[in-house]
Protein backbone atom coordinates (compact mmCIF):
# COMPACT_ATOMS: atom_id res chain seq x y z
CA UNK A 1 5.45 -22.40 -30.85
CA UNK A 2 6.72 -19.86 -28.80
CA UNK A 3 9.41 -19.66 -25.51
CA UNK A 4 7.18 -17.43 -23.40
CA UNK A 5 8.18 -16.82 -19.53
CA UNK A 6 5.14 -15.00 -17.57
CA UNK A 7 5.20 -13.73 -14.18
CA UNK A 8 1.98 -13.05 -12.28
CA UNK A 9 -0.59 -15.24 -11.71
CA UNK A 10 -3.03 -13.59 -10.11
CA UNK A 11 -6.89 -13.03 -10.74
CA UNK A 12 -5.71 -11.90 -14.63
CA UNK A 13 -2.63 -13.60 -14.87
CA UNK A 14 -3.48 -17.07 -14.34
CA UNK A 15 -6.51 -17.28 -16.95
CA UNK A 16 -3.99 -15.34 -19.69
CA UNK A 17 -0.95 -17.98 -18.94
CA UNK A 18 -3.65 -20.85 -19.44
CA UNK A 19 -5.08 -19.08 -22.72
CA UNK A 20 -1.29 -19.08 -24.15
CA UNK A 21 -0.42 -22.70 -23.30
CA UNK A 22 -4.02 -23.35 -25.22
CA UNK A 23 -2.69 -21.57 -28.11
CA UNK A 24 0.20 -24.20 -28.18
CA UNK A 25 3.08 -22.46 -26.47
CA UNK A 26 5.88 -22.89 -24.31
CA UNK A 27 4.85 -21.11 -21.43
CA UNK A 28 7.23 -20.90 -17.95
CA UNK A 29 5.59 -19.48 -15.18
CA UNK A 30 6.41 -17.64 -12.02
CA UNK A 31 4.42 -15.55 -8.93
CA UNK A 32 5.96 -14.75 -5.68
CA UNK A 33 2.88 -17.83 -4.26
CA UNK A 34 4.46 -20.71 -5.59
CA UNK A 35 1.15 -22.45 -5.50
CA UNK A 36 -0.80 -20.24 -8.03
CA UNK A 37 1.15 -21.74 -10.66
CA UNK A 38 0.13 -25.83 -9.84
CA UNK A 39 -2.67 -25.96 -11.88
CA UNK A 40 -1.09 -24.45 -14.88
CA UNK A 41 1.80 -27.15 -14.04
CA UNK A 42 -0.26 -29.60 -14.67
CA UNK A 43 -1.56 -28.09 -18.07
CA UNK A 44 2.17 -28.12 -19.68
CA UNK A 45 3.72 -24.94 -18.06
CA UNK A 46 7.34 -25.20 -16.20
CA UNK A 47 7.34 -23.68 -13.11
CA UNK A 48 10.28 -21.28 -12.22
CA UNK A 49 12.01 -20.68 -8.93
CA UNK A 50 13.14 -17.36 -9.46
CA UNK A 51 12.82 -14.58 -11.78
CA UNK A 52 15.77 -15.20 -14.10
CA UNK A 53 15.22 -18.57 -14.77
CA UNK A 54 12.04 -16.98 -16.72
CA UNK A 55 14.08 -14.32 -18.75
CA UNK A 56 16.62 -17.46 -19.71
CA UNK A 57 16.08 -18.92 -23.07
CA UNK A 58 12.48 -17.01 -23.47
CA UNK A 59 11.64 -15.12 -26.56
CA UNK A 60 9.05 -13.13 -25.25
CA UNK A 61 8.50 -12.08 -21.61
CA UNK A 62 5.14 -10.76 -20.44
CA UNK A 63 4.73 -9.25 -16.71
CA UNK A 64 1.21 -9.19 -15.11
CA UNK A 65 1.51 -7.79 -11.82
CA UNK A 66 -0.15 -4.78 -9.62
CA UNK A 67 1.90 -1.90 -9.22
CA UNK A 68 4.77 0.41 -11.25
CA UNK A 69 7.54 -0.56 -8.17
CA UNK A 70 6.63 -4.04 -8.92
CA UNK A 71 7.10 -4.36 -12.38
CA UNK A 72 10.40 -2.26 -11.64
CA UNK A 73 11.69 -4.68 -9.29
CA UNK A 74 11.03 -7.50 -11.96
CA UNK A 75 12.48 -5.60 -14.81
CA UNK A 76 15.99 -3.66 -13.08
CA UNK A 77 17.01 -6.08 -9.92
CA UNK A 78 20.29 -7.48 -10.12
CA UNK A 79 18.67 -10.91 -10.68
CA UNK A 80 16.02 -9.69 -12.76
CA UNK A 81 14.57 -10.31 -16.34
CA UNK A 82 16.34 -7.46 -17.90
CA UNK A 83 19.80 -8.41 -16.63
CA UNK A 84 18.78 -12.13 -17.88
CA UNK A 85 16.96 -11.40 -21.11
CA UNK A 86 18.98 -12.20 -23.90
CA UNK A 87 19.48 -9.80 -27.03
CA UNK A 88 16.37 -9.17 -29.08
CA UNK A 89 13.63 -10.48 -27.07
CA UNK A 90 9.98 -8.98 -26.81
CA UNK A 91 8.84 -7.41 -23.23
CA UNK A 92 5.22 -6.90 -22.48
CA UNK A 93 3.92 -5.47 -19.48
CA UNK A 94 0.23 -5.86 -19.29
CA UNK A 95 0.18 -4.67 -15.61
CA UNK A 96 -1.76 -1.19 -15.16
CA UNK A 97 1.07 1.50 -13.83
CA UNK A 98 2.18 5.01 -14.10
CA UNK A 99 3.27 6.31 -17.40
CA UNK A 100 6.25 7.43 -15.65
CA UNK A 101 7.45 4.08 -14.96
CA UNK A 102 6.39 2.77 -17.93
CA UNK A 103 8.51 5.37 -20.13
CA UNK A 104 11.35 4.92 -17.77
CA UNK A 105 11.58 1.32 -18.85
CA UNK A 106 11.00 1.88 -22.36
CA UNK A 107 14.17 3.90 -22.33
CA UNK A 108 16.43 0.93 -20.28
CA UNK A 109 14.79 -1.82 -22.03
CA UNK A 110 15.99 -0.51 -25.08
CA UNK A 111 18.95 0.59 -24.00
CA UNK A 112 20.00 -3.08 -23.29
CA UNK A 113 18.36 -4.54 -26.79
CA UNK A 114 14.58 -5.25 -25.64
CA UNK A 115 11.54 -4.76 -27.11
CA UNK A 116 9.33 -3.58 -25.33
CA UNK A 117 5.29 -2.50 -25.43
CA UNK A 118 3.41 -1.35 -22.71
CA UNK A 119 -0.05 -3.43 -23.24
CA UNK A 120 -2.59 -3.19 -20.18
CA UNK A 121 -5.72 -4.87 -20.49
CA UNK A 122 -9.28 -4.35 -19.96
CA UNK A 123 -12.38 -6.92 -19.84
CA UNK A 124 -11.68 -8.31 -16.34
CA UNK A 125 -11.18 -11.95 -14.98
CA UNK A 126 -14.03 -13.21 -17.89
CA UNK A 127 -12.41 -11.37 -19.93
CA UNK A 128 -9.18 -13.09 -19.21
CA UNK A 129 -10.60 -16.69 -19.11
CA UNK A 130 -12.27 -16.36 -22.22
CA UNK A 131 -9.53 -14.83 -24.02
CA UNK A 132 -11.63 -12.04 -25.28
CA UNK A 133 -9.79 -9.03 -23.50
CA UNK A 134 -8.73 -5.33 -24.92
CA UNK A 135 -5.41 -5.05 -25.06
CA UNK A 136 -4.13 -1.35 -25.32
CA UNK A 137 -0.66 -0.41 -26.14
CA UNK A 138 2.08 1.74 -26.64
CA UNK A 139 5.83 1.08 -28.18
CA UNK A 140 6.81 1.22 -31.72
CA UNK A 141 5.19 -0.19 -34.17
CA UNK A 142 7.69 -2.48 -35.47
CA UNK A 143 7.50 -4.18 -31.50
CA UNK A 144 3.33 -3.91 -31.90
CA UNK A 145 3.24 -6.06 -35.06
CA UNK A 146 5.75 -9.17 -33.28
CA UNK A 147 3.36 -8.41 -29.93
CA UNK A 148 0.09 -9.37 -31.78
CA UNK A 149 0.22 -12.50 -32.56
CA UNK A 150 0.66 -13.23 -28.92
CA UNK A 151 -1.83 -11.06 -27.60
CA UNK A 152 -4.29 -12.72 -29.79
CA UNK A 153 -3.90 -16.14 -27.91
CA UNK A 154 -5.23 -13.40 -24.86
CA UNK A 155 -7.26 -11.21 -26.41
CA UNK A 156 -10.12 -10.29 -29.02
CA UNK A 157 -9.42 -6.48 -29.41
CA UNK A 158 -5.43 -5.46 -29.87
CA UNK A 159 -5.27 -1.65 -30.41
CA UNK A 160 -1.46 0.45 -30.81
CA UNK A 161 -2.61 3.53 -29.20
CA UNK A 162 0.84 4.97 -29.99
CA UNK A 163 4.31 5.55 -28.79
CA UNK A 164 5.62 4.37 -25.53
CA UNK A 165 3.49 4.44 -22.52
CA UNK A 166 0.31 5.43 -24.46
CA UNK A 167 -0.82 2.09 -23.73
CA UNK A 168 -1.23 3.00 -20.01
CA UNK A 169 -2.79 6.54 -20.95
CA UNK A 170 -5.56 4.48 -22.32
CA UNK A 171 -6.28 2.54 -19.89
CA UNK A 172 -5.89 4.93 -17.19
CA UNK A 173 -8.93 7.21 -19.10
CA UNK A 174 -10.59 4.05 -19.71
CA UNK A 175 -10.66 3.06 -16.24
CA UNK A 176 -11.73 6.91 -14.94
CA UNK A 177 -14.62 7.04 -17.51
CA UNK A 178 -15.12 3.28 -15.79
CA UNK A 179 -14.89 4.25 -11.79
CA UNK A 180 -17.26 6.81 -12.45
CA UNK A 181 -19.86 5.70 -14.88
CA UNK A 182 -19.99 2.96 -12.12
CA UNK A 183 -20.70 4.96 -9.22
CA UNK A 184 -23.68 6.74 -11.62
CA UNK A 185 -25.37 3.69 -12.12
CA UNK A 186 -25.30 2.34 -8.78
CA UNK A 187 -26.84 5.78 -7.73
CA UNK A 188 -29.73 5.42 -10.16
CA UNK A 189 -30.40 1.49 -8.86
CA UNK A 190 -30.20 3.16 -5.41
CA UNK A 191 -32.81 5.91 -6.45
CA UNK A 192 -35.02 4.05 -8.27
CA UNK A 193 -35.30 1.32 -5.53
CA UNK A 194 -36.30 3.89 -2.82
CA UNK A 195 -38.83 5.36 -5.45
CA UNK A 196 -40.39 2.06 -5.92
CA UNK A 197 -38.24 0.92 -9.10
CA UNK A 198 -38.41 -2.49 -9.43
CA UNK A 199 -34.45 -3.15 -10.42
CA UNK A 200 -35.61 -5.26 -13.73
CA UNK A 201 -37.59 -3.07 -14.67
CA UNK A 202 -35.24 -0.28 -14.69
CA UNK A 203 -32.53 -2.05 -15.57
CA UNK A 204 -34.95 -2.90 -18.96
CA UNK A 205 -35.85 0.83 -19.48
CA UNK A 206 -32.09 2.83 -18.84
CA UNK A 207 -30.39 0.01 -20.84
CA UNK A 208 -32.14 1.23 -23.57
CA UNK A 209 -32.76 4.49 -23.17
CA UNK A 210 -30.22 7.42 -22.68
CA UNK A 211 -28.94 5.91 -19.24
CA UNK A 212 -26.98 2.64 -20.98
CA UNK A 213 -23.39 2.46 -20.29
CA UNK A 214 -21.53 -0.72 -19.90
CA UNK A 215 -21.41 -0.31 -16.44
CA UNK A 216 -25.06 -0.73 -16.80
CA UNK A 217 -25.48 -3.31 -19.57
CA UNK A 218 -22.56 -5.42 -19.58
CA UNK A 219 -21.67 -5.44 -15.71
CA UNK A 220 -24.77 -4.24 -13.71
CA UNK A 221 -23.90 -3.74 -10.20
CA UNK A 222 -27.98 -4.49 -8.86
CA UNK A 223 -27.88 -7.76 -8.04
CA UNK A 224 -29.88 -10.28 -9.53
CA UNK A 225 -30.47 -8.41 -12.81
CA UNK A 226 -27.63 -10.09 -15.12
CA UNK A 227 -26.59 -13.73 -14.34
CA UNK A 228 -23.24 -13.26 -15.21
CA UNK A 229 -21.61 -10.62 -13.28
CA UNK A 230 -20.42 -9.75 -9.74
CA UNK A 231 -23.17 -8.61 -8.17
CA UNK A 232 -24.81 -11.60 -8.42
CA UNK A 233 -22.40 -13.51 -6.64
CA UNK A 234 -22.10 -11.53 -3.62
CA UNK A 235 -19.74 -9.20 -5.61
CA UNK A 236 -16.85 -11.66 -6.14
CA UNK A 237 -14.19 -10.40 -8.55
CA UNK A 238 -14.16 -9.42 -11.21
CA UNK A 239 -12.12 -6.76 -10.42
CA UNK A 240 -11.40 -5.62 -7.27
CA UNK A 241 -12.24 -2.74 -5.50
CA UNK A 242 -8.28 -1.16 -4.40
CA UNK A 243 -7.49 -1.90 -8.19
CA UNK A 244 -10.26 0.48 -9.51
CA UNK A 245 -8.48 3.18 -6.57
CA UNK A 246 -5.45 2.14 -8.02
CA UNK A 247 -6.41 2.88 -11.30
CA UNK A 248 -8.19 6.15 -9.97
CA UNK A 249 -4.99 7.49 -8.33
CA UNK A 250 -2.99 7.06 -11.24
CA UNK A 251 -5.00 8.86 -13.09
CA UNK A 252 -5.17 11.56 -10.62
CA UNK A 253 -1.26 11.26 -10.56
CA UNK A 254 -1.65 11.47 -14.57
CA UNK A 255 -4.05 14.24 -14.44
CA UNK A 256 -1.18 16.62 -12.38
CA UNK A 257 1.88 16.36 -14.24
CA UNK A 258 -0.41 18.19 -17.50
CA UNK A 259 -2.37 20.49 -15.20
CA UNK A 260 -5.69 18.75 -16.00
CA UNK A 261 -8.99 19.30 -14.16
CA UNK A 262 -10.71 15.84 -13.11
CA UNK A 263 -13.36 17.03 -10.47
CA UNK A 264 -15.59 13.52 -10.78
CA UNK A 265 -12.35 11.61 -10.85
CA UNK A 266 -11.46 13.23 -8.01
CA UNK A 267 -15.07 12.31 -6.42
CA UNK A 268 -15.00 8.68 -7.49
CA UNK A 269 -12.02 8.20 -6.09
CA UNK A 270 -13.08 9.69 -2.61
CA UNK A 271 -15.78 7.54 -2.61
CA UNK A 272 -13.60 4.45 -3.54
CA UNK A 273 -10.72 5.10 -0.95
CA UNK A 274 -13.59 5.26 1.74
CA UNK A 275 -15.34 2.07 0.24
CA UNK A 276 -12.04 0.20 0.57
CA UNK A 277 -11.35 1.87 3.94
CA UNK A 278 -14.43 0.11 5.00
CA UNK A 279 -12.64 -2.96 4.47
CA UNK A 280 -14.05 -4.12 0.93
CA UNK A 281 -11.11 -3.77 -0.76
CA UNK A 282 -10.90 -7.39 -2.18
CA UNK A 283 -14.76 -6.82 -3.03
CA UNK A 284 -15.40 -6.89 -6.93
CA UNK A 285 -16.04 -2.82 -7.70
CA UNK A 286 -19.11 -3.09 -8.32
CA UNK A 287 -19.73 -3.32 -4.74
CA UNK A 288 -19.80 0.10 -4.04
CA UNK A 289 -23.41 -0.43 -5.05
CA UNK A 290 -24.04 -1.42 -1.28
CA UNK A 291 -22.34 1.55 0.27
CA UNK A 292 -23.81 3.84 -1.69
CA UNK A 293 -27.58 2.23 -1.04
CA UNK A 294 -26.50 2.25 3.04
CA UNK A 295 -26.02 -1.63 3.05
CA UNK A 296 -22.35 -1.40 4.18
């Protein structure tokens, strides 16, 4: 058994708390919505008023929150888990941020005797609940091989893409490749309806032919094709629609600082920004699939 203190129980967070105290650990908990840890409460966890409570006495620390300032704010305040962390401890961010900020606090966290990986995640909210998500990190390997263990109690997939902050490089090109195989697929549903297309019966043909993608085949945005995903059930995250512009921008941000050329990033996340300018930005992704057919 293991001292872990996790902060972040959103969509993601909750589901991967729950998964650890499963796996027999020692789990203390913390969100800035005191209510979204109650029902892990009552599974064994200790709630925690404030952030260093979480860093005292835990061996590993694990962060699962939305943005690079936010993870900052956890990490360097005054009362925050690196000033509370004691010697030797294990730091995992699984949040998706900037590589910036995620190199930044590779450098202070081991400047003050952390270890630390970077280890976002991809596989979504089901992913999450079922333990089954990709975890994708960066750090040395020596802080990899204490990390895994733990991430298995999360995850089905564990991959050490590499030094520090490489774990965020992969899911920021992960998530690119995602935002816009998505938008292609909801344009050929789109097409193919107006043409006649019974959605099925595309969805049978292009998910076996040259078209399949897993934005197709494991998460397809037409509703009432899969059982199992979003879009049938009115597009409920999943994973939400400003996360996937999150995701887009940072790569765009990513894409600058090396002089890179991302002309359908750049398009997907035009077409994102105005999708969650329409309001829709709690909507599952996948969504986009009724602006893009002229429901919305």
């Amino acid at each position: 058994m293991t001292a872990i203190g996790f902060i972040g129980l959103g969509h993601m967070g909750h589901p991967m708390a729950r998964n650890l105290l499963k796996a027999g650990h020692s789990v203390k908990v913390y969100d800035v919505v005191p209510q979204a840890a109650q029902s892990l409460v009552t599974e064994g966890a200790k709630p925690c008023a404030q952030i260093a409570e979480v860093a005292t006495g835990s061996e590993v620390l694990i962060t699962m929150v939305q943005t690079g300032q936010q993870v900052r704010d956890v990490c360097l305040a005054p009362d925050g888990l690196f000033a509370h962390a004691k010697p030797g401890v294990l730091y995992m961010d699984c949040s998706s941020i900037d590589i910036t900020v995620a190199r930044a606090l590779h450098d202070e966290a081991k400047s003050r005797d952390i270890a630390m990986i970077d280890a976002p995640v991809s596989g979504g909210v089901a992913g999450a609940a079922a333990a089954t998500l990709t975890f994708m990190v960066g750090g040395e390997e020596t802080h990899f091989i204490r990390a895994k263990s733990i991430l298995a109690a999360m995850g089905k997939k564990i991959v050490h893409a590499g030094p520090a902050g490489t774990g965020q490089a992969a899911k920021i090109c992960n998530n690119l490749i995602l935002g816009i195989s998505m938008i292609g697929v909801c344009e050929g549903f789109a097409l193919g309806k107006k043409l006649g297309l019974d959605p099925k019966r595309f969805f049978e043909i292009s998910s076996s032919a040259s078209g399949q993608c897993w934005s197709m085949t494991s998460y397809c945005p037409a509703p009432g094709v899969l059982d199992n995903v979003p879009s049938s059930h009115d597009y409920q995250p999943g994973f939400m629609a400003k996360m996937m512009l999150k995701d887009l921008y940072l790569a765009q941000q990513a894409a600058q600082s090396v002089s890179a050329a991302l002309p359908l990033g750049a398009e997907a996340a035009a077409l994102y920004a105005l999708y969650v300018a329409q309001g829709h930005g709690e909507v599952d992704f996948s969504g986009i699939m009724r602006m893009i057919e002229g429901v919305d």
